[in-house]
N, C-alpha and C. Protein backbone atom coordinates (compact mmCIF):
# COMPACT_ATOMS: atom_id res chain seq x y z
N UNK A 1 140.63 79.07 -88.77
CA UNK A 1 142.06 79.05 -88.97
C UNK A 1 142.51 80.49 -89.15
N UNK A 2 143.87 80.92 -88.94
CA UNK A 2 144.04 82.67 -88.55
C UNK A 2 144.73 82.31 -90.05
N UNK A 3 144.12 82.69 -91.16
CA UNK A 3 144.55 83.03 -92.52
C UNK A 3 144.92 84.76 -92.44
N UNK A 4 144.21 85.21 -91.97
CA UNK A 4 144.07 87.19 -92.26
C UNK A 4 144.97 87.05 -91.04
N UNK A 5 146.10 88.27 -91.25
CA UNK A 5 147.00 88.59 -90.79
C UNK A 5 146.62 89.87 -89.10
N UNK A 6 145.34 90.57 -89.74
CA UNK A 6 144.81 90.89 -89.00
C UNK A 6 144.30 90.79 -87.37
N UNK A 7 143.30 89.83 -88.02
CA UNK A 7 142.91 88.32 -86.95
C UNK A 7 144.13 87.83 -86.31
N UNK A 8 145.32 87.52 -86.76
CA UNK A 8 146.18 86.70 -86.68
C UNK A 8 146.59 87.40 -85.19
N UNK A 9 147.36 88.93 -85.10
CA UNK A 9 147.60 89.79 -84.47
C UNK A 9 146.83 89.80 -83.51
N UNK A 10 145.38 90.52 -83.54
CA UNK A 10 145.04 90.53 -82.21
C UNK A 10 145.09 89.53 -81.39
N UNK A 11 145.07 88.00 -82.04
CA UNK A 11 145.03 86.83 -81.30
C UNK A 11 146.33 86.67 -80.41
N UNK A 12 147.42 86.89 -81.08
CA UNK A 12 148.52 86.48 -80.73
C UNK A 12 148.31 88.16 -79.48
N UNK A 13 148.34 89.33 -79.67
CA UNK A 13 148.73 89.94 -79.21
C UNK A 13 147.91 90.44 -77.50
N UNK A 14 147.04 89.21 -77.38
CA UNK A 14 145.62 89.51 -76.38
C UNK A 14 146.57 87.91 -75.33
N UNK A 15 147.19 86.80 -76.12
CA UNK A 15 147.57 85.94 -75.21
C UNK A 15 148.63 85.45 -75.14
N UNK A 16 148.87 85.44 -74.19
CA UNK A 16 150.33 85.22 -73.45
C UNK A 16 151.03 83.47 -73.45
N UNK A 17 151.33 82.79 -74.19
CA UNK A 17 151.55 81.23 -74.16
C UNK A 17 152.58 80.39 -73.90
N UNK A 18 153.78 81.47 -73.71
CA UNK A 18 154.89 80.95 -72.98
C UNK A 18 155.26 79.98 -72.08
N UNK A 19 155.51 78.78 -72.25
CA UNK A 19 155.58 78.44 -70.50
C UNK A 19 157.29 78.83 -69.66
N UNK A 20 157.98 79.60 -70.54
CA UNK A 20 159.09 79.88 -70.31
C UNK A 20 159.05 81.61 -69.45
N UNK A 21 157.55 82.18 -69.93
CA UNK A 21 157.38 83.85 -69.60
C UNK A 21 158.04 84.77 -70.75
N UNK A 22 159.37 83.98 -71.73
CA UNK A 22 159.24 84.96 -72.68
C UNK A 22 158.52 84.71 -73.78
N UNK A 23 157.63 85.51 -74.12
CA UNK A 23 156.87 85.08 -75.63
C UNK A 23 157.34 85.43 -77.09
N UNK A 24 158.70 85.97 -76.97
CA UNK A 24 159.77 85.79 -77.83
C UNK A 24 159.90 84.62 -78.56
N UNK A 25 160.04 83.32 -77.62
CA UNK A 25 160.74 82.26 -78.04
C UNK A 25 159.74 81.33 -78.49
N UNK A 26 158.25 81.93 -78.54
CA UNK A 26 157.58 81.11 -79.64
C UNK A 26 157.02 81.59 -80.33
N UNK A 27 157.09 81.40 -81.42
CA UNK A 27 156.12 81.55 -82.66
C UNK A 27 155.20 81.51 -83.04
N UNK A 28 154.43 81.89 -83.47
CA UNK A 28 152.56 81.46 -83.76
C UNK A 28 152.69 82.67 -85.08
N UNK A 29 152.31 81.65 -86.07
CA UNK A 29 152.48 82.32 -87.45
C UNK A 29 150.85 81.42 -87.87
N UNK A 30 150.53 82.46 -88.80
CA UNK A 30 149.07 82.17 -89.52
C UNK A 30 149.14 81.30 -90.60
N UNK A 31 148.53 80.50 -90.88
CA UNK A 31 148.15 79.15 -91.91
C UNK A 31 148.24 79.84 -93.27
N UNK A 32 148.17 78.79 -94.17
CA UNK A 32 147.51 79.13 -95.64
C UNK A 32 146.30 78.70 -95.58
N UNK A 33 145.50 79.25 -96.55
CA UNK A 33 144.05 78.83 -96.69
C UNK A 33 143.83 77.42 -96.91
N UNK A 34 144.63 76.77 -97.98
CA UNK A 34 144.76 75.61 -97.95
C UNK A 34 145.29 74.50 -96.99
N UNK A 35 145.23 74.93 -95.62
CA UNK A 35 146.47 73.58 -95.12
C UNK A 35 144.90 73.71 -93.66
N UNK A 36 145.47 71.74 -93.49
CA UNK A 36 144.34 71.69 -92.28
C UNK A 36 145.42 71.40 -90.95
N UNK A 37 144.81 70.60 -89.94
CA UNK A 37 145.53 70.95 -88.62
C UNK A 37 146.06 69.23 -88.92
N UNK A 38 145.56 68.17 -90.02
CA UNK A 38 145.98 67.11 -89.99
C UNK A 38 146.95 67.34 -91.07
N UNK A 39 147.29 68.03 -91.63
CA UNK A 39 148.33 67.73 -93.15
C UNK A 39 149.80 67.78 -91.99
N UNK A 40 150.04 66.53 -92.37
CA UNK A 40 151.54 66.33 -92.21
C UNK A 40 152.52 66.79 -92.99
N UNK A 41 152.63 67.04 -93.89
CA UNK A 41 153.52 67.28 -94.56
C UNK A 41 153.52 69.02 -94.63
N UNK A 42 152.80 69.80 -94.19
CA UNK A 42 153.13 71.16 -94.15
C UNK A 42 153.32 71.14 -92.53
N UNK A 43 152.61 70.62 -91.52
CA UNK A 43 152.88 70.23 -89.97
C UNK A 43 154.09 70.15 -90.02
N UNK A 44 155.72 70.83 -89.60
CA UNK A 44 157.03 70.11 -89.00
C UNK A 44 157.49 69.58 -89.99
N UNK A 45 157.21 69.77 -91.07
CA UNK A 45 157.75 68.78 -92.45
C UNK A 45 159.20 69.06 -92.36
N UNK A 46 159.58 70.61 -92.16
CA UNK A 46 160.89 71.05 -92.53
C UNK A 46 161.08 71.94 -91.44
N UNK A 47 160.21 72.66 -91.19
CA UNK A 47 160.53 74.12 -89.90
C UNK A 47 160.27 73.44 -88.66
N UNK A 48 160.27 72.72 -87.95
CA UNK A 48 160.03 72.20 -86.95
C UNK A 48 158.40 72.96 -86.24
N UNK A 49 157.49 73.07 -87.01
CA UNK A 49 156.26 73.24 -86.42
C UNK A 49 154.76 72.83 -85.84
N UNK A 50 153.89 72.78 -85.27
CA UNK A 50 153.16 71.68 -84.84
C UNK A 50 151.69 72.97 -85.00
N UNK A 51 150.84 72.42 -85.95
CA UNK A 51 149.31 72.79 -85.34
C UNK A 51 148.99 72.66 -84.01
N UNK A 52 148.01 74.11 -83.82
CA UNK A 52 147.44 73.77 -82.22
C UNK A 52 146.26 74.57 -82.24
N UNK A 53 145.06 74.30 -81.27
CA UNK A 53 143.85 74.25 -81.93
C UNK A 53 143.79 75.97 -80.92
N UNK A 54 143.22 76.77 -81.42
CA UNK A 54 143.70 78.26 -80.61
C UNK A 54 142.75 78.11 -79.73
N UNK A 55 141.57 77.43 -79.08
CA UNK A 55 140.42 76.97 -78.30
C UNK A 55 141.59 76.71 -77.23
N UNK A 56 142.41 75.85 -77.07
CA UNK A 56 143.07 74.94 -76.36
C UNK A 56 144.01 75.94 -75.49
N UNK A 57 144.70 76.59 -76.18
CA UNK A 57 145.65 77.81 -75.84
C UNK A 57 144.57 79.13 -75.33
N UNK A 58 143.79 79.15 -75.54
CA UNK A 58 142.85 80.54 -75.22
C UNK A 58 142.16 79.76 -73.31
N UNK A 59 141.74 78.82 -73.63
CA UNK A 59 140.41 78.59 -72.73
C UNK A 59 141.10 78.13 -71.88
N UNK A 60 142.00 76.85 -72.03
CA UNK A 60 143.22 75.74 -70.60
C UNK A 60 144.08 76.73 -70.29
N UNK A 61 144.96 77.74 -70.91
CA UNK A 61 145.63 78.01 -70.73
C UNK A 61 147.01 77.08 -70.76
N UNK A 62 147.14 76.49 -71.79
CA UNK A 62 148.00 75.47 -72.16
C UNK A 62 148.94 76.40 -72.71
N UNK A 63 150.34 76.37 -72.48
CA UNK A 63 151.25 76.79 -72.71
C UNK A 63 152.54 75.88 -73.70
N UNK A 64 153.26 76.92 -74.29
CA UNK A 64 154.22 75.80 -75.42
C UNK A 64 155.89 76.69 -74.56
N UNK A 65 156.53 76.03 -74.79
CA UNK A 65 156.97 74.61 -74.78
C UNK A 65 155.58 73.82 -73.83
N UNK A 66 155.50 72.71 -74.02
CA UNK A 66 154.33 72.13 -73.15
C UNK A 66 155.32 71.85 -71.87
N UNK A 67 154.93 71.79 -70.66
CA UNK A 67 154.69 71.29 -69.70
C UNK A 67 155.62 69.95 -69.69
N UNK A 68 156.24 69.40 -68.99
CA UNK A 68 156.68 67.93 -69.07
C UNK A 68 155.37 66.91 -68.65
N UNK A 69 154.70 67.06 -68.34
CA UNK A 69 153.48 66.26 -67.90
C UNK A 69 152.39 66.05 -69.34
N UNK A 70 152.19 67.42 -70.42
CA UNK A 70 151.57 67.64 -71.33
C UNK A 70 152.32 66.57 -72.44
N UNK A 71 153.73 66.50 -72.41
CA UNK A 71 154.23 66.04 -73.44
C UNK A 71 154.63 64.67 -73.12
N UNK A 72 154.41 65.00 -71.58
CA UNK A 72 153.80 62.53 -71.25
C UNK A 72 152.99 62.34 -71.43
N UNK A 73 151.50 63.04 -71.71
CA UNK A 73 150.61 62.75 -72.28
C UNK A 73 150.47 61.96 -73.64
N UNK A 74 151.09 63.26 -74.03
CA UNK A 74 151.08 63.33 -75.69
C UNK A 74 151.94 62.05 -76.22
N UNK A 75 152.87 61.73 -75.41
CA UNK A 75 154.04 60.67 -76.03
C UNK A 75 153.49 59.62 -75.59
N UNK A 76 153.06 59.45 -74.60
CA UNK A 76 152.26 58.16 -73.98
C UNK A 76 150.83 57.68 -74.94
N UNK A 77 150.29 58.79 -75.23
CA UNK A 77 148.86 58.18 -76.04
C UNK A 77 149.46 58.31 -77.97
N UNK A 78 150.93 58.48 -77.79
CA UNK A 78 151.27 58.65 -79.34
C UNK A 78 150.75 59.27 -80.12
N UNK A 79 150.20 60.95 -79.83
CA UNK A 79 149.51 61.57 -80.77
C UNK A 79 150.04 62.65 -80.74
N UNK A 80 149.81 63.70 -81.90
CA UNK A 80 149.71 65.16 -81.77
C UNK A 80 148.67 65.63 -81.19
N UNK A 81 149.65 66.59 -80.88
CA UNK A 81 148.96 67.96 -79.50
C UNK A 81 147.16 68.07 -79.85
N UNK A 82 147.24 68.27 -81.43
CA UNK A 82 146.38 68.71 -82.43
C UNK A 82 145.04 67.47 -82.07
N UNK A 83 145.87 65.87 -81.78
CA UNK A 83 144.40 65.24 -81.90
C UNK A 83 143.88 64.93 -80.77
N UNK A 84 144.29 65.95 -79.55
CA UNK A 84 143.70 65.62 -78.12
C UNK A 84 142.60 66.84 -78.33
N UNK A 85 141.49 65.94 -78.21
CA UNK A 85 140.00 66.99 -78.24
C UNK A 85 140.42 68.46 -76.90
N UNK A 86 139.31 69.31 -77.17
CA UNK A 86 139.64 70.33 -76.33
C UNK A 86 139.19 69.27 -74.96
N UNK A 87 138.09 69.26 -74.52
CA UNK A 87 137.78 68.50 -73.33
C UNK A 87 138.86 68.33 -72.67
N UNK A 88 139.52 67.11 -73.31
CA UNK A 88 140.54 66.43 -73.21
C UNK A 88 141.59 67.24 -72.67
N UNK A 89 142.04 68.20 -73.40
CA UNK A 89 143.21 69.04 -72.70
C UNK A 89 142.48 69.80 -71.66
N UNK A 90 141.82 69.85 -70.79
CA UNK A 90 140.57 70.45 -69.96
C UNK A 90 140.44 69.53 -68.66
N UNK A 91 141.01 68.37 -68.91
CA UNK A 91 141.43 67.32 -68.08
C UNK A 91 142.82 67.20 -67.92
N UNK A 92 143.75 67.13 -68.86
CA UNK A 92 145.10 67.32 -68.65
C UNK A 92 145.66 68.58 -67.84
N UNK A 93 144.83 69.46 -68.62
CA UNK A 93 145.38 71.04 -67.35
C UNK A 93 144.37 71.20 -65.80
N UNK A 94 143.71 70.26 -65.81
CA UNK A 94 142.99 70.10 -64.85
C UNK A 94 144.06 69.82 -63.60
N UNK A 95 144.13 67.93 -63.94
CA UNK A 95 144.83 67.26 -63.08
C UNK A 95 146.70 68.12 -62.89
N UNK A 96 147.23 68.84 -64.04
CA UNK A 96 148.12 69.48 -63.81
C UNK A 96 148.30 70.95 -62.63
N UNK A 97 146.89 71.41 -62.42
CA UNK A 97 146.82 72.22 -61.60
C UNK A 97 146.76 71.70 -60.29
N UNK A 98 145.53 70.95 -60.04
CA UNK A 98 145.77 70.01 -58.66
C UNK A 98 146.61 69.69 -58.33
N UNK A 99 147.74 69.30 -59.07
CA UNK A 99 148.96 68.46 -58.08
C UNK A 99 150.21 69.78 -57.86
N UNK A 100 149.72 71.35 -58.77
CA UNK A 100 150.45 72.11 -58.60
C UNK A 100 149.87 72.70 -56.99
N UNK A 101 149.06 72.72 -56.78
CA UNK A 101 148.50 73.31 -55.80
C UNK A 101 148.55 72.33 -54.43
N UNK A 102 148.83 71.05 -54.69
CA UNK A 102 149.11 70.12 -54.18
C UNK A 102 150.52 69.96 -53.71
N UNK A 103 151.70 70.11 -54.32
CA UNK A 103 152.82 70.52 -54.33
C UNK A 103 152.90 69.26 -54.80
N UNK A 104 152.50 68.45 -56.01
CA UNK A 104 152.88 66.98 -56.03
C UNK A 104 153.07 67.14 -57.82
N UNK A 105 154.29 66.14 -58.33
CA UNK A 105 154.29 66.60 -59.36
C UNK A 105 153.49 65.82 -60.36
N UNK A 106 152.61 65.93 -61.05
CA UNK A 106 151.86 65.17 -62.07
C UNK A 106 152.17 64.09 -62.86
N UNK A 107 152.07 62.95 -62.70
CA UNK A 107 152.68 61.90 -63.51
C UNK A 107 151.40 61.22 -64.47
N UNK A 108 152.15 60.20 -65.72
CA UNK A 108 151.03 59.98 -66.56
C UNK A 108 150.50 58.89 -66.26
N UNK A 109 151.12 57.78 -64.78
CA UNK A 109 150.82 56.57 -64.49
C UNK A 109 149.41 56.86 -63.68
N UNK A 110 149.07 58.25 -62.66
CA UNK A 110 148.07 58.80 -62.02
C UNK A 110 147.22 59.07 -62.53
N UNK A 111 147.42 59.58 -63.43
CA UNK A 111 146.66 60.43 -64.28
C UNK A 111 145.87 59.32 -65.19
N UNK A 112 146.50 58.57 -65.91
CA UNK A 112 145.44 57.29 -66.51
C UNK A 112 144.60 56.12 -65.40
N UNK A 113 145.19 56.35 -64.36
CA UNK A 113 144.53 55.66 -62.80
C UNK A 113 142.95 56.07 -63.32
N UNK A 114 143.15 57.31 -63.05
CA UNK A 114 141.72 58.33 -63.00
C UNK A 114 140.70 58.35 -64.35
N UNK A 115 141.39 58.13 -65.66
CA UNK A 115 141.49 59.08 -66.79
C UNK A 115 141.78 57.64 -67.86
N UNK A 116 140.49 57.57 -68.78
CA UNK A 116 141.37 56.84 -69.99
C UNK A 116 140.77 57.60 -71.52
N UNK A 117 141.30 56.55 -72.18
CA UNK A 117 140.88 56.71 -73.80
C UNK A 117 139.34 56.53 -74.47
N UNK A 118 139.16 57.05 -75.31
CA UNK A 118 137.46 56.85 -75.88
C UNK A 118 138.00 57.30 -77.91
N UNK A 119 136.64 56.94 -78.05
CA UNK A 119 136.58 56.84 -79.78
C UNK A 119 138.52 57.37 -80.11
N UNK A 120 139.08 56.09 -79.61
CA UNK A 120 140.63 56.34 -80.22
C UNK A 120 140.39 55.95 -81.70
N UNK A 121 140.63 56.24 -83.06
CA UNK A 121 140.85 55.57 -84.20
C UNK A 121 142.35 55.94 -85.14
N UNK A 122 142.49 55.77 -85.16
CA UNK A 122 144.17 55.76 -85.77
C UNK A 122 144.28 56.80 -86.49
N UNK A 123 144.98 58.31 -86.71
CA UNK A 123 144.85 58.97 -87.14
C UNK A 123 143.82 60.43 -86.95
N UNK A 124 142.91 60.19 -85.61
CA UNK A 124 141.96 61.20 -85.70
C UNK A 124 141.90 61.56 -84.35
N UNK A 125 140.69 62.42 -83.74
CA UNK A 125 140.88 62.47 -82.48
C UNK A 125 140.91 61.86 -81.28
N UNK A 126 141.13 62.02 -80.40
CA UNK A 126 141.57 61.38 -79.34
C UNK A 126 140.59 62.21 -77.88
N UNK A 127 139.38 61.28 -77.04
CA UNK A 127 138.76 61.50 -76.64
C UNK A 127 139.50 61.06 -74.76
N UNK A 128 139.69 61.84 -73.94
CA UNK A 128 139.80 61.42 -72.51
C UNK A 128 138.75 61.82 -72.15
N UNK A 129 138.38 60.37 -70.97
CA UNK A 129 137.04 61.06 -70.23
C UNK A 129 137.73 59.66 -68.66
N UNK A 130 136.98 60.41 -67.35
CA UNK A 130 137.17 59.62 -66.10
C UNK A 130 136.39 58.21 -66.36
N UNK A 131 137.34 57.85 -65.79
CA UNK A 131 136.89 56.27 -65.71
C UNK A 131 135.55 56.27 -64.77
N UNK A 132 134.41 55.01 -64.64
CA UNK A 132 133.44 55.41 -64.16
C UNK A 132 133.83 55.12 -62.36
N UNK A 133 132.87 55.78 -61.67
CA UNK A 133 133.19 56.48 -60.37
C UNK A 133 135.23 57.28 -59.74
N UNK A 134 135.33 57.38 -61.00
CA UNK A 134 136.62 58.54 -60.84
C UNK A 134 136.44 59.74 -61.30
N UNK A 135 135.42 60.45 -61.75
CA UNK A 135 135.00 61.63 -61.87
C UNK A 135 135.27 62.99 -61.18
N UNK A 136 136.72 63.45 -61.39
CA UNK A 136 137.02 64.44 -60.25
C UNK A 136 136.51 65.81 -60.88
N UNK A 137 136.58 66.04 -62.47
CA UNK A 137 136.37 67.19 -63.17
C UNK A 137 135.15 67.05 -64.01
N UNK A 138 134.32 67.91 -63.82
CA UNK A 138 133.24 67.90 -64.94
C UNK A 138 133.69 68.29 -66.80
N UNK A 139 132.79 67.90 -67.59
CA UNK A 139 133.69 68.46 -68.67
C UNK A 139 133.21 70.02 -68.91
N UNK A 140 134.35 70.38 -69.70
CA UNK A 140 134.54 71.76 -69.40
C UNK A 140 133.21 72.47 -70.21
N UNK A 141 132.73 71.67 -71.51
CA UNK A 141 131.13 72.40 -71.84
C UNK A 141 130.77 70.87 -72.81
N UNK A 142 129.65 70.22 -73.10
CA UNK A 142 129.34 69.47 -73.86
C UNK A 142 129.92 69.79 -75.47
N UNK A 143 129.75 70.61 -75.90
CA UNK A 143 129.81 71.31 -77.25
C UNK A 143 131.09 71.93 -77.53
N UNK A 144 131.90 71.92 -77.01
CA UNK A 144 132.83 73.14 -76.46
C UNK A 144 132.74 74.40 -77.30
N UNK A 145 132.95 74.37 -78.57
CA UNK A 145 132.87 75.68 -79.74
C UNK A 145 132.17 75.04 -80.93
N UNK A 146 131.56 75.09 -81.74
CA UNK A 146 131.29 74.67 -82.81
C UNK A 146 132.75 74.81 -84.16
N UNK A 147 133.41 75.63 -83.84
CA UNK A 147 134.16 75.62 -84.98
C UNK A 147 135.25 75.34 -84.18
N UNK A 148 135.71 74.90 -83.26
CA UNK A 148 137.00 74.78 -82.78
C UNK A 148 137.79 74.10 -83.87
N UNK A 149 137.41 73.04 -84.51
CA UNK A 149 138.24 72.49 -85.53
C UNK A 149 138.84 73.07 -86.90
N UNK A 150 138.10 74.57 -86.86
CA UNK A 150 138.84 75.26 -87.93
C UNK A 150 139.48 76.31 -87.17
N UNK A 151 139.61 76.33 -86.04
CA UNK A 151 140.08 77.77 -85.66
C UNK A 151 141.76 76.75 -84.43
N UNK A 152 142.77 77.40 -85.30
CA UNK A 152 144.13 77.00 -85.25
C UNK A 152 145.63 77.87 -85.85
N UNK A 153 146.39 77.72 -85.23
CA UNK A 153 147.42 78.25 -85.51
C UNK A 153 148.47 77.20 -85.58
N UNK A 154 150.02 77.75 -86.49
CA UNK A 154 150.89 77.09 -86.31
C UNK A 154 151.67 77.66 -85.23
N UNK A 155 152.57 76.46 -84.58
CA UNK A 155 153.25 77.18 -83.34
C UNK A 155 154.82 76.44 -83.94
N UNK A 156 156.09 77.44 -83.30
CA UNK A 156 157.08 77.08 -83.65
C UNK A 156 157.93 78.05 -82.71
N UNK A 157 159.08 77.04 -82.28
CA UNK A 157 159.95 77.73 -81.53
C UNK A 157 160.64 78.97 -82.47
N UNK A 158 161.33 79.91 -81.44
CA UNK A 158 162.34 80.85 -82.54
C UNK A 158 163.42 80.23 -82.15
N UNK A 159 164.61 79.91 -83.16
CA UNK A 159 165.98 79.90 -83.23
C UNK A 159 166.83 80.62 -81.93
């Protein structure tokens, strides 16, 4: 988690996360020591902000505002950004590139064609993997990081 202000900086200042191109208009401010990526009540409680796992934003190249395809995801499987495993978003920016390169625009009815749910439990993470013989993407590493689950930022639009 980017507690040191330090850390905080080079992170923010090495990647680019815009999906608008200005990186003005979002925010990425560093945690307290105390707060995890599930506490709701420091999450958007009052500032309109959302945990996001910095694995996810570094490696997919997942961008905020999300994508309209990212946030049919997200509204469709009813979760935060926060409880789609990295993998998972590794498949979402997957199939989002193909249909960019495709000239076709990404929908979430296609995309679950291909693509479903695994160890869903109410409250925790949220696993996508290809349905069997729909396998278009390998996953992106078995392990992906060992600490990905502590290493996070808050993200928030600016005013």
């Amino acid at each position: 988690m980017y507690t040191d202000v330090s850390d905080f900086n080079f992170f923010r200042s090495k990647l680019d996360i815009s999906s608008t191109g200005n990186e003005e208009v979002v925010v990425v401010l560093s945690c307290n020591v105390d707060e995890r990526v599930c506490d709701q009540e420091s999450a958007g409680a009052v500032d309109e902000s959302f945990f996001m796992y910095a694995a996810v934003l570094k490696e997919f190249g997942v961008k905020v505002p999300f994508r309209n395809f990212g946030m049919d995801v997200n509204k469709f499987l009813n979760v935060a950004s926060s409880q789609i495993r990295p993998n998972s978003w590794a498949f979402i920016r997957g199939v989002e590139i193909l249909c960019k390169a495709l000239s076709l625009e990404p929908s979430v009815g296609v995309f679950f064609h291909f693509y479903g749910t695994t160890d869903v439990n109410k409250g925790t993470w949220i696993s996508i993997s290809a349905h069997p013989g729909k396998k278009h993407f390998p996953l992106y590493a078995s392990n992906f990081q060992k600490e990905w689950r502590d290493s996070f930022a808050r993200i928030q639009g600016s005013a």
